[in-house]
Protein backbone atom coordinates (compact mmCIF):
# COMPACT_ATOMS: atom_id res chain seq x y z
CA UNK A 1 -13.87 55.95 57.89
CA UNK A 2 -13.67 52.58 55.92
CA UNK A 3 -14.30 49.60 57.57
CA UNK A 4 -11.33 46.89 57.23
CA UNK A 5 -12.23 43.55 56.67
CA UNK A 6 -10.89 40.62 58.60
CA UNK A 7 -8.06 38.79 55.87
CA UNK A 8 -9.69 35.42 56.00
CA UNK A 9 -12.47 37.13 53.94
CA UNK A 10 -9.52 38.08 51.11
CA UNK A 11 -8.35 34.68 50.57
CA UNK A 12 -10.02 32.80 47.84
CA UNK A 13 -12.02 30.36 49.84
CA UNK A 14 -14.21 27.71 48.39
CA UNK A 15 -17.51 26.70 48.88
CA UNK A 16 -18.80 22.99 49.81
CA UNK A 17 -20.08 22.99 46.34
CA UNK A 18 -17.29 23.80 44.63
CA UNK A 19 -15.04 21.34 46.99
CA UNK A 20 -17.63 19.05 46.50
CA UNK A 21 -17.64 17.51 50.10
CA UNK A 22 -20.68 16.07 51.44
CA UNK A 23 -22.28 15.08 54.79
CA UNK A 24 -20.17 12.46 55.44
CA UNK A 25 -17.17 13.90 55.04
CA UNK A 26 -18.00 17.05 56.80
CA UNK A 27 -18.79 14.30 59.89
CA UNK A 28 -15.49 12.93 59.52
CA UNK A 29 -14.13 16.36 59.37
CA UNK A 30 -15.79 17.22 62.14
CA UNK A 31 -14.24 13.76 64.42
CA UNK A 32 -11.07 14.77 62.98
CA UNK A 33 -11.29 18.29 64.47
CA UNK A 34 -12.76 16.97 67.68
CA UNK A 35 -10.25 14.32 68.36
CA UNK A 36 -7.53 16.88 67.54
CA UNK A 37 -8.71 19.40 70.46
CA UNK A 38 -7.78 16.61 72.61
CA UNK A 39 -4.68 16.28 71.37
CA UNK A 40 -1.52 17.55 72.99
CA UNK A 41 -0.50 19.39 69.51
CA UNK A 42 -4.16 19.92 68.44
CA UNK A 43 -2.77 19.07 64.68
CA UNK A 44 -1.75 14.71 64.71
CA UNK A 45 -5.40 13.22 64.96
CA UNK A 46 -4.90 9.43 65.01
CA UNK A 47 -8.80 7.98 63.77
CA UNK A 48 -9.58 4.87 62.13
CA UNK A 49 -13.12 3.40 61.94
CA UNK A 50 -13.34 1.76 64.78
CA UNK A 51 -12.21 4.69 66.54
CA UNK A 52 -14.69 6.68 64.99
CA UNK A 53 -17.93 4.61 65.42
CA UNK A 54 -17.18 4.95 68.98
CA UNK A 55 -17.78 8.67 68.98
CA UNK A 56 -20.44 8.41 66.27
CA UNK A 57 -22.75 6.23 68.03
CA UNK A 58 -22.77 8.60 71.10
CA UNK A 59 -23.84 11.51 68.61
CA UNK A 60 -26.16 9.29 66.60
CA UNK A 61 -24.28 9.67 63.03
CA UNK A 62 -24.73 6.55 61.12
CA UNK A 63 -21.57 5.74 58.40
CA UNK A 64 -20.32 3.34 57.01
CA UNK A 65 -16.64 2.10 56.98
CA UNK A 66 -16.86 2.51 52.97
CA UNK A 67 -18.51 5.78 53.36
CA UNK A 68 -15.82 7.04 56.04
CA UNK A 69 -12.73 6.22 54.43
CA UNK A 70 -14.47 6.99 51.32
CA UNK A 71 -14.52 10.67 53.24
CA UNK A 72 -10.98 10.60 54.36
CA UNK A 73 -9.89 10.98 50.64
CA UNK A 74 -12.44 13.22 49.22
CA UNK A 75 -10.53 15.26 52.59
CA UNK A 76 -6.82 14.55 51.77
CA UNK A 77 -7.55 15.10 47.81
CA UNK A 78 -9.19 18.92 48.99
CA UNK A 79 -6.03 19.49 51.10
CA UNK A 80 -7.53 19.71 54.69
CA UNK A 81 -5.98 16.66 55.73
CA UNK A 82 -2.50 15.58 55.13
CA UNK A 83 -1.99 11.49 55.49
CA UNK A 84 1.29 10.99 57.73
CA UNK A 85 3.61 8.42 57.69
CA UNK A 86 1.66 6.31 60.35
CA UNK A 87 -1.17 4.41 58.70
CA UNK A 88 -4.50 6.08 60.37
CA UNK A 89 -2.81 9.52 61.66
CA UNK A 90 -3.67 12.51 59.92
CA UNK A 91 -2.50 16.04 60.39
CA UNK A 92 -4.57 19.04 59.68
CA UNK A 93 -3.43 21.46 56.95
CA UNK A 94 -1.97 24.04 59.12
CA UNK A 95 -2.76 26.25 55.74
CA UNK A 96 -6.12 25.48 55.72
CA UNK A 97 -7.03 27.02 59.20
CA UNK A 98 -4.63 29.88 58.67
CA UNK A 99 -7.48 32.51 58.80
CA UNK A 100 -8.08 31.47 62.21
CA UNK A 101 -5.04 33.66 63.28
């Protein structure tokens, strides 16, 4: 009998490479998924730098308010952030995390 594969390995995925997204935005990724697991909603993540030195300093990631918002783009031009219409709240691209289901 054939195996069937889980769908998230169907969809056309791509690789850091090809998104292009370095360390320091897969840090800020990372705070962005962190703070949202707190959240009520788990999808508004509300995370400026200030926020975000405070949880980097207890994990020992050094960045740079340049390099961080720097990050935030490079994550809103790949789609896995969304900018809302709050300055410094985000929501996670529900699409993005759709293989999770």
């Amino acid at each position: 009998m054939k195996q069937r594969l889980p769908a998230y390995l169907y969809q056309n995925k791509l690789s850091d490479e090809q998104r292009n997204l370095n360390n320091t935005a897969h840090n800020v990724f990372w705070l962005l998924t962190l703070i949202a697991s707190y959240t009520p909603d788990k999808n508004t993540v509300y995370l400026n730098f200030h926020r975000a030195t405070s949880i980097t300093q207890q994990e020992e990631i050094h960045i740079t308010p340049a390099r961080f918002y720097r990050a935030i783009d490079k994550l809103i031009d790949t789609n896995v952030i969304i900018p809302t219409e709050f300055k410094y709240q985000y929501r996670l691209n529900p699409v993005f995390f759709s293989y999770l289901k």
